[in-house]
N, C-alpha and C. Protein backbone atom coordinates (compact mmCIF):
# COMPACT_ATOMS: atom_id res chain seq x y z
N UNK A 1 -96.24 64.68 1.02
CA UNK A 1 -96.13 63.36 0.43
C UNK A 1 -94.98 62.58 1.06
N UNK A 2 -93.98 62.93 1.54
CA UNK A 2 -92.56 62.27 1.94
C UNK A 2 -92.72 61.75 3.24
N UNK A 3 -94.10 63.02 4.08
CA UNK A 3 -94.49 62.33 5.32
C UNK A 3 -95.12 61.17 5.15
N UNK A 4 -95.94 61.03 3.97
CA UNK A 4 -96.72 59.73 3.66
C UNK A 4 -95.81 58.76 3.79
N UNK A 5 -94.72 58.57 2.95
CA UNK A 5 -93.76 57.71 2.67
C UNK A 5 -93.10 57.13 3.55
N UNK A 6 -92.89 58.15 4.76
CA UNK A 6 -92.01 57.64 5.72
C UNK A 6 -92.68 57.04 6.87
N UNK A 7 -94.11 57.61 6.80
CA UNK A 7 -94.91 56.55 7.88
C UNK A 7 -95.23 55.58 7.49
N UNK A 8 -94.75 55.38 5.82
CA UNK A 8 -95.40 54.02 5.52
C UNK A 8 -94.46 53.30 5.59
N UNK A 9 -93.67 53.55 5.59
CA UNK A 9 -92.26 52.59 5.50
C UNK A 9 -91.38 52.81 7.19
N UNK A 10 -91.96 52.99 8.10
CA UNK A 10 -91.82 53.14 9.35
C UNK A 10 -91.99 51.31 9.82
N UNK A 11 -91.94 51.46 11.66
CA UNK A 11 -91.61 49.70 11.95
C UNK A 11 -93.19 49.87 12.20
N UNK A 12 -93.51 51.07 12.45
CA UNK A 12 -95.16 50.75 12.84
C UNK A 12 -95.75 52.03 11.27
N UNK A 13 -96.06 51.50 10.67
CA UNK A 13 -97.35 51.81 9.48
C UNK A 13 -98.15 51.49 9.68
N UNK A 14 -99.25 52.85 9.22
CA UNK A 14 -100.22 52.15 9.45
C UNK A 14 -101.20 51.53 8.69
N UNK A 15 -102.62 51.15 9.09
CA UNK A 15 -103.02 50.64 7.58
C UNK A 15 -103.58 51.71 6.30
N UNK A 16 -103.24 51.38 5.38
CA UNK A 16 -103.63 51.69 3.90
C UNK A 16 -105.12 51.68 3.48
N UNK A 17 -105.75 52.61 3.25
CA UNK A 17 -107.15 52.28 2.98
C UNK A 17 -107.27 53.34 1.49
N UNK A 18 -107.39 52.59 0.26
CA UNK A 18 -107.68 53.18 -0.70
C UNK A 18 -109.43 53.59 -0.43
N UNK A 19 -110.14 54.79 -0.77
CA UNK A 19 -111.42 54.89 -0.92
C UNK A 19 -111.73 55.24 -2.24
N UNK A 20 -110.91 54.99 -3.39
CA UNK A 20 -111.43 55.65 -4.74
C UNK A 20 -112.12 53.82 -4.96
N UNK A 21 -112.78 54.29 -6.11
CA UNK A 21 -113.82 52.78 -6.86
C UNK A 21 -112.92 52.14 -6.97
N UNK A 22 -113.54 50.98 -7.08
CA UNK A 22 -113.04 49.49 -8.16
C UNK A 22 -112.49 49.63 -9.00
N UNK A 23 -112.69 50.63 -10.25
CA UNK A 23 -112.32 51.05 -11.55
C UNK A 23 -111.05 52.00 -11.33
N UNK A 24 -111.05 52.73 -10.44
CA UNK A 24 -109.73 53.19 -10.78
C UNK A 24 -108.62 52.65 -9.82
N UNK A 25 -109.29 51.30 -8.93
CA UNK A 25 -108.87 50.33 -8.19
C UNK A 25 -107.42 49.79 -9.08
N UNK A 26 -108.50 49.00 -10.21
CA UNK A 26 -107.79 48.33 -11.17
C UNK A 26 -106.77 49.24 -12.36
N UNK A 27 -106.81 50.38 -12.09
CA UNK A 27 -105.63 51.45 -12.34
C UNK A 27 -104.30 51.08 -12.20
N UNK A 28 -104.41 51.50 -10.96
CA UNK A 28 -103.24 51.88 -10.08
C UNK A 28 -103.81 51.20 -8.44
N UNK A 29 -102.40 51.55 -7.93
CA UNK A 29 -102.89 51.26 -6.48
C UNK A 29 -101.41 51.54 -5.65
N UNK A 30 -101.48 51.54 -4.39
CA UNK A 30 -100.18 51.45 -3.37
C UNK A 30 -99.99 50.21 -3.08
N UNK A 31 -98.79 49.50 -2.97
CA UNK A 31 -98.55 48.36 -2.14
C UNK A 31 -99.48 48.17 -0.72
N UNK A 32 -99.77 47.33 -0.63
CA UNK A 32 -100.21 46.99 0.70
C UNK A 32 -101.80 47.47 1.46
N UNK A 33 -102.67 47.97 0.14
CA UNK A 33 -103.26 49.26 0.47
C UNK A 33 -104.50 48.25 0.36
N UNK A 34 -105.99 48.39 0.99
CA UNK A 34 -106.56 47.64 1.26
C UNK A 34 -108.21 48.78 0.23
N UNK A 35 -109.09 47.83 -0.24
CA UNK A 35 -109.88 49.46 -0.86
C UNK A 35 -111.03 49.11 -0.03
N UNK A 36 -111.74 50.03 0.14
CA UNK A 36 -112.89 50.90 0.70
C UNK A 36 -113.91 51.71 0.13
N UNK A 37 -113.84 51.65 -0.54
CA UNK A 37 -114.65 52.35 -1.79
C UNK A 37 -115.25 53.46 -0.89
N UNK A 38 -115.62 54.75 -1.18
CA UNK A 38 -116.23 55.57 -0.13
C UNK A 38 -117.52 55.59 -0.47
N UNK A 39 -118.22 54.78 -1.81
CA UNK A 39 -119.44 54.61 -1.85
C UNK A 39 -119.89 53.81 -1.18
N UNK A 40 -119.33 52.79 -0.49
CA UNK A 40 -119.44 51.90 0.83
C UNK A 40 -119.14 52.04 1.98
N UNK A 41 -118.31 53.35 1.93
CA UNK A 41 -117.60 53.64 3.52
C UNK A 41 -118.74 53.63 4.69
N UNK A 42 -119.84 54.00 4.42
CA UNK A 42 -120.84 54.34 5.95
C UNK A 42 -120.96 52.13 6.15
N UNK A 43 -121.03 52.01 4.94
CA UNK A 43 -122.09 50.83 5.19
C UNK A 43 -121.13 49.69 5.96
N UNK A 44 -119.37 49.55 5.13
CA UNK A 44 -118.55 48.73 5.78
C UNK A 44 -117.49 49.24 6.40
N UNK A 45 -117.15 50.35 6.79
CA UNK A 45 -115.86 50.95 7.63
C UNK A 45 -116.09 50.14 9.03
N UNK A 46 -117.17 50.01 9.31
CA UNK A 46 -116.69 49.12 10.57
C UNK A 46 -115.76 47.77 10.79
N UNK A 47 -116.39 46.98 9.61
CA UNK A 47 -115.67 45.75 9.38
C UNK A 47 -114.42 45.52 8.66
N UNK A 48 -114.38 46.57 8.61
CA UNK A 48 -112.49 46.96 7.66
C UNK A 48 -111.62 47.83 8.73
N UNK A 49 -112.22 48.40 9.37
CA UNK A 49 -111.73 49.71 10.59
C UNK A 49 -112.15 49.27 11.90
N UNK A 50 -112.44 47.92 12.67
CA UNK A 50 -112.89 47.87 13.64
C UNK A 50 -112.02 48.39 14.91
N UNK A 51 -110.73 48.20 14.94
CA UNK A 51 -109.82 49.33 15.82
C UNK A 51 -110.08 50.42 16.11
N UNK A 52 -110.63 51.42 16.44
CA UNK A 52 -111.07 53.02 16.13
C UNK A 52 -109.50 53.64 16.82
N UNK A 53 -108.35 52.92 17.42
CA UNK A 53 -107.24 54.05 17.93
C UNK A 53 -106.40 53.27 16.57
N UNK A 54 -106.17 52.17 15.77
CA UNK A 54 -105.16 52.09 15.06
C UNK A 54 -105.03 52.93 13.67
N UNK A 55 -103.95 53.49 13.69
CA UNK A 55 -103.48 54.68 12.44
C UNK A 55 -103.80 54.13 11.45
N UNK A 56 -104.25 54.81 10.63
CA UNK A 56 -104.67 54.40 9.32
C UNK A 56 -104.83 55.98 8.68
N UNK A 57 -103.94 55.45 7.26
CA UNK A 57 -103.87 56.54 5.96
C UNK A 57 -105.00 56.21 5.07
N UNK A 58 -105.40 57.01 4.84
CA UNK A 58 -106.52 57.06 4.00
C UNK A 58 -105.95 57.66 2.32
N UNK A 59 -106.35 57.50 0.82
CA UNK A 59 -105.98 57.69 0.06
C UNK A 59 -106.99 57.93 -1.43
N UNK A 60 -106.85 58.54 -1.73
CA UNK A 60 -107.64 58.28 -3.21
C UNK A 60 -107.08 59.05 -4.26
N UNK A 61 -107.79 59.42 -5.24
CA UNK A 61 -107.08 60.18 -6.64
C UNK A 61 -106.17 61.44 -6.15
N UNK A 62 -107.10 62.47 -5.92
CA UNK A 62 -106.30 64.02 -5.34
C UNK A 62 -105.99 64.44 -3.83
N UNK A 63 -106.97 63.44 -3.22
CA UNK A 63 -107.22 64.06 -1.89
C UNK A 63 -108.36 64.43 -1.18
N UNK A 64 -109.29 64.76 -2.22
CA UNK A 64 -110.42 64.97 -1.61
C UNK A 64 -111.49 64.16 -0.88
N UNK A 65 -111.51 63.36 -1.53
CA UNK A 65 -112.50 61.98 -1.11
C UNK A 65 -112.01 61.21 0.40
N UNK A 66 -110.51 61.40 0.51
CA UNK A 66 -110.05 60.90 1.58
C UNK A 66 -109.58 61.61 2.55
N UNK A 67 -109.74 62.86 2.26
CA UNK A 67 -110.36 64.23 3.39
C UNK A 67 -111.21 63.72 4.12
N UNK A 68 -112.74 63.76 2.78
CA UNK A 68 -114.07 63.80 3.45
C UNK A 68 -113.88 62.39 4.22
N UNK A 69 -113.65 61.26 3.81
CA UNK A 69 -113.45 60.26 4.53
C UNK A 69 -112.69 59.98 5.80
N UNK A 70 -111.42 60.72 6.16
CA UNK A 70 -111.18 60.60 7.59
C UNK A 70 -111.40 62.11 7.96
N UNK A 71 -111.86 62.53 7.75
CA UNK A 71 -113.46 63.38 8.68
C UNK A 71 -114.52 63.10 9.35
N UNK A 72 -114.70 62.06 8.49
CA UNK A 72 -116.02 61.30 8.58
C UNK A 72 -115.86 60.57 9.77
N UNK A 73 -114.62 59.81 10.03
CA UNK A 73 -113.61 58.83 10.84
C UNK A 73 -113.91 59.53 11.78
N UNK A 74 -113.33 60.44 11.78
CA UNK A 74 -112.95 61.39 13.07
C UNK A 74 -114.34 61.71 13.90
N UNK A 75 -114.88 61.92 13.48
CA UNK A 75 -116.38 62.31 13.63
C UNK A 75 -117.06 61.15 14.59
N UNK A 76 -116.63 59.92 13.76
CA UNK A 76 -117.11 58.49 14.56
C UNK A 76 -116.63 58.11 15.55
N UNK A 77 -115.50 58.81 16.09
CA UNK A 77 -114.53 58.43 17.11
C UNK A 77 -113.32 58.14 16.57
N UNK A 78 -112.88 57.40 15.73
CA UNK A 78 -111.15 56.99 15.16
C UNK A 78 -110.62 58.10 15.57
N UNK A 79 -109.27 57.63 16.10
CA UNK A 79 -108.51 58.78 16.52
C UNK A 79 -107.15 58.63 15.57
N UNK A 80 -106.55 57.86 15.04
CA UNK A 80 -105.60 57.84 13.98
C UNK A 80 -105.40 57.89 12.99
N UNK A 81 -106.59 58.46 12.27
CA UNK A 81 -107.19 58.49 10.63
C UNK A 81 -106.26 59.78 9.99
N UNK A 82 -105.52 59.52 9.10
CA UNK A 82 -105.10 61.11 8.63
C UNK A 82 -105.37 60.48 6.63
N UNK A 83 -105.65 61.77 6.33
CA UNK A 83 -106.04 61.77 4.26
C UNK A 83 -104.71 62.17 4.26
N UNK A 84 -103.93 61.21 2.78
CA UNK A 84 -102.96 61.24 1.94
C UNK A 84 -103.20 63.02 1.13
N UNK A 85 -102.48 63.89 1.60
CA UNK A 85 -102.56 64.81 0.49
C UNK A 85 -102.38 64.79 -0.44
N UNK A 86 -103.04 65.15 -1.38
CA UNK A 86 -102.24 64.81 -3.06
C UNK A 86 -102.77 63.14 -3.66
N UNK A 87 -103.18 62.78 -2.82
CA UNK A 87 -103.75 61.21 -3.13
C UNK A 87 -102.66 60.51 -4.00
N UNK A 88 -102.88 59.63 -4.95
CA UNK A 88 -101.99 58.57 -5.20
C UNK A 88 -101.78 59.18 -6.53
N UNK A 89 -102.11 60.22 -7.32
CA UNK A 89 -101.96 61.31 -8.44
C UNK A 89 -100.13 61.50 -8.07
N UNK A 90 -100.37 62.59 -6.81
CA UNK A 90 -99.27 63.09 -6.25
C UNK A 90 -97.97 62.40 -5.87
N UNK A 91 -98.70 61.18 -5.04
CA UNK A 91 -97.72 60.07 -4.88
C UNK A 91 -97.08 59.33 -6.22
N UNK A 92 -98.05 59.03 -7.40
CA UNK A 92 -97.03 58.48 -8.41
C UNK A 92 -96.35 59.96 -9.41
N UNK A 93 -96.21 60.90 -8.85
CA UNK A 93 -95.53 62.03 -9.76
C UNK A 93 -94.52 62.39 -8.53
N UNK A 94 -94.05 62.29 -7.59
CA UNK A 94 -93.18 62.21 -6.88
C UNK A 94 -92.25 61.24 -6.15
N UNK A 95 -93.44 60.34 -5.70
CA UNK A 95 -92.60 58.95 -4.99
C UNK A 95 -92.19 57.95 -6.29
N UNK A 96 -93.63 57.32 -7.22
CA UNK A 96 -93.44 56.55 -7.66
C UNK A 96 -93.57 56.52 -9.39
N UNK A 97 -92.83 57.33 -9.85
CA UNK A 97 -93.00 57.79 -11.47
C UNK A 97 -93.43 56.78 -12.33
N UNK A 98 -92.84 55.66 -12.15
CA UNK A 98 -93.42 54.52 -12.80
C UNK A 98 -94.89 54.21 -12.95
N UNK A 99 -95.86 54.60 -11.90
CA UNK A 99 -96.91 54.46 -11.84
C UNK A 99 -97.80 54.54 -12.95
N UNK A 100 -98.67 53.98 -13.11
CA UNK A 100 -99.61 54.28 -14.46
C UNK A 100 -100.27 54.79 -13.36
N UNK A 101 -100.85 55.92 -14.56
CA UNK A 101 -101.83 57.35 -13.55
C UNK A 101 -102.78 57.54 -14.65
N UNK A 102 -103.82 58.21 -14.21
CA UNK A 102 -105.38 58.20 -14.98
C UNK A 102 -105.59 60.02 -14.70
């Protein structure tokens, strides 16, 4: 998680791609973080991801969804895709306590 933190707050970060729903969109969220829903990922990752070399963190509840999702990346060619371990659960019980969490 601290690696998360520090590439995000680096001079080059990269982009933020929430893939959990709408609904737990309106939860919580990261600063700066852009959503993707992964029930849409095949249909619009192009037009949100058209770069395939620029870094991009991927994120959702635990981790899993944004595994399968920059897998998926990887698979397509993106070469800078890495999943948030611990998803944004992890991140607001370590980075950001304040967080309202579900």
């Amino acid at each position: 998680m601290e690696e998360a933190r520090e590439w995000l707050g680096s001079g080059e970060p990269p982009r933020l791609i929430d893939c959990r729903e709408v609904d737990e969109w309106e939860i919580c969220r990261l600063e700066n973080a852009e959503l993707l829903p992964l029930s849409e990922f095949a249909e619009r990752y192009r037009g949100v991801l058209g770069d395939m070399a620029e870094p991009a963190l991927i994120y959702c509840h635990h981790g899993v969804r944004s595994l399968h999702a920059a897998q998926w990346l990887a698979a397509q060619g993106y070469g800078g895709v890495r999943s948030m371990a611990g998803g944004i659960d992890a991140w607001a019980r370590l980075i950001e306590p304040g967080m309202r969490r579900y």
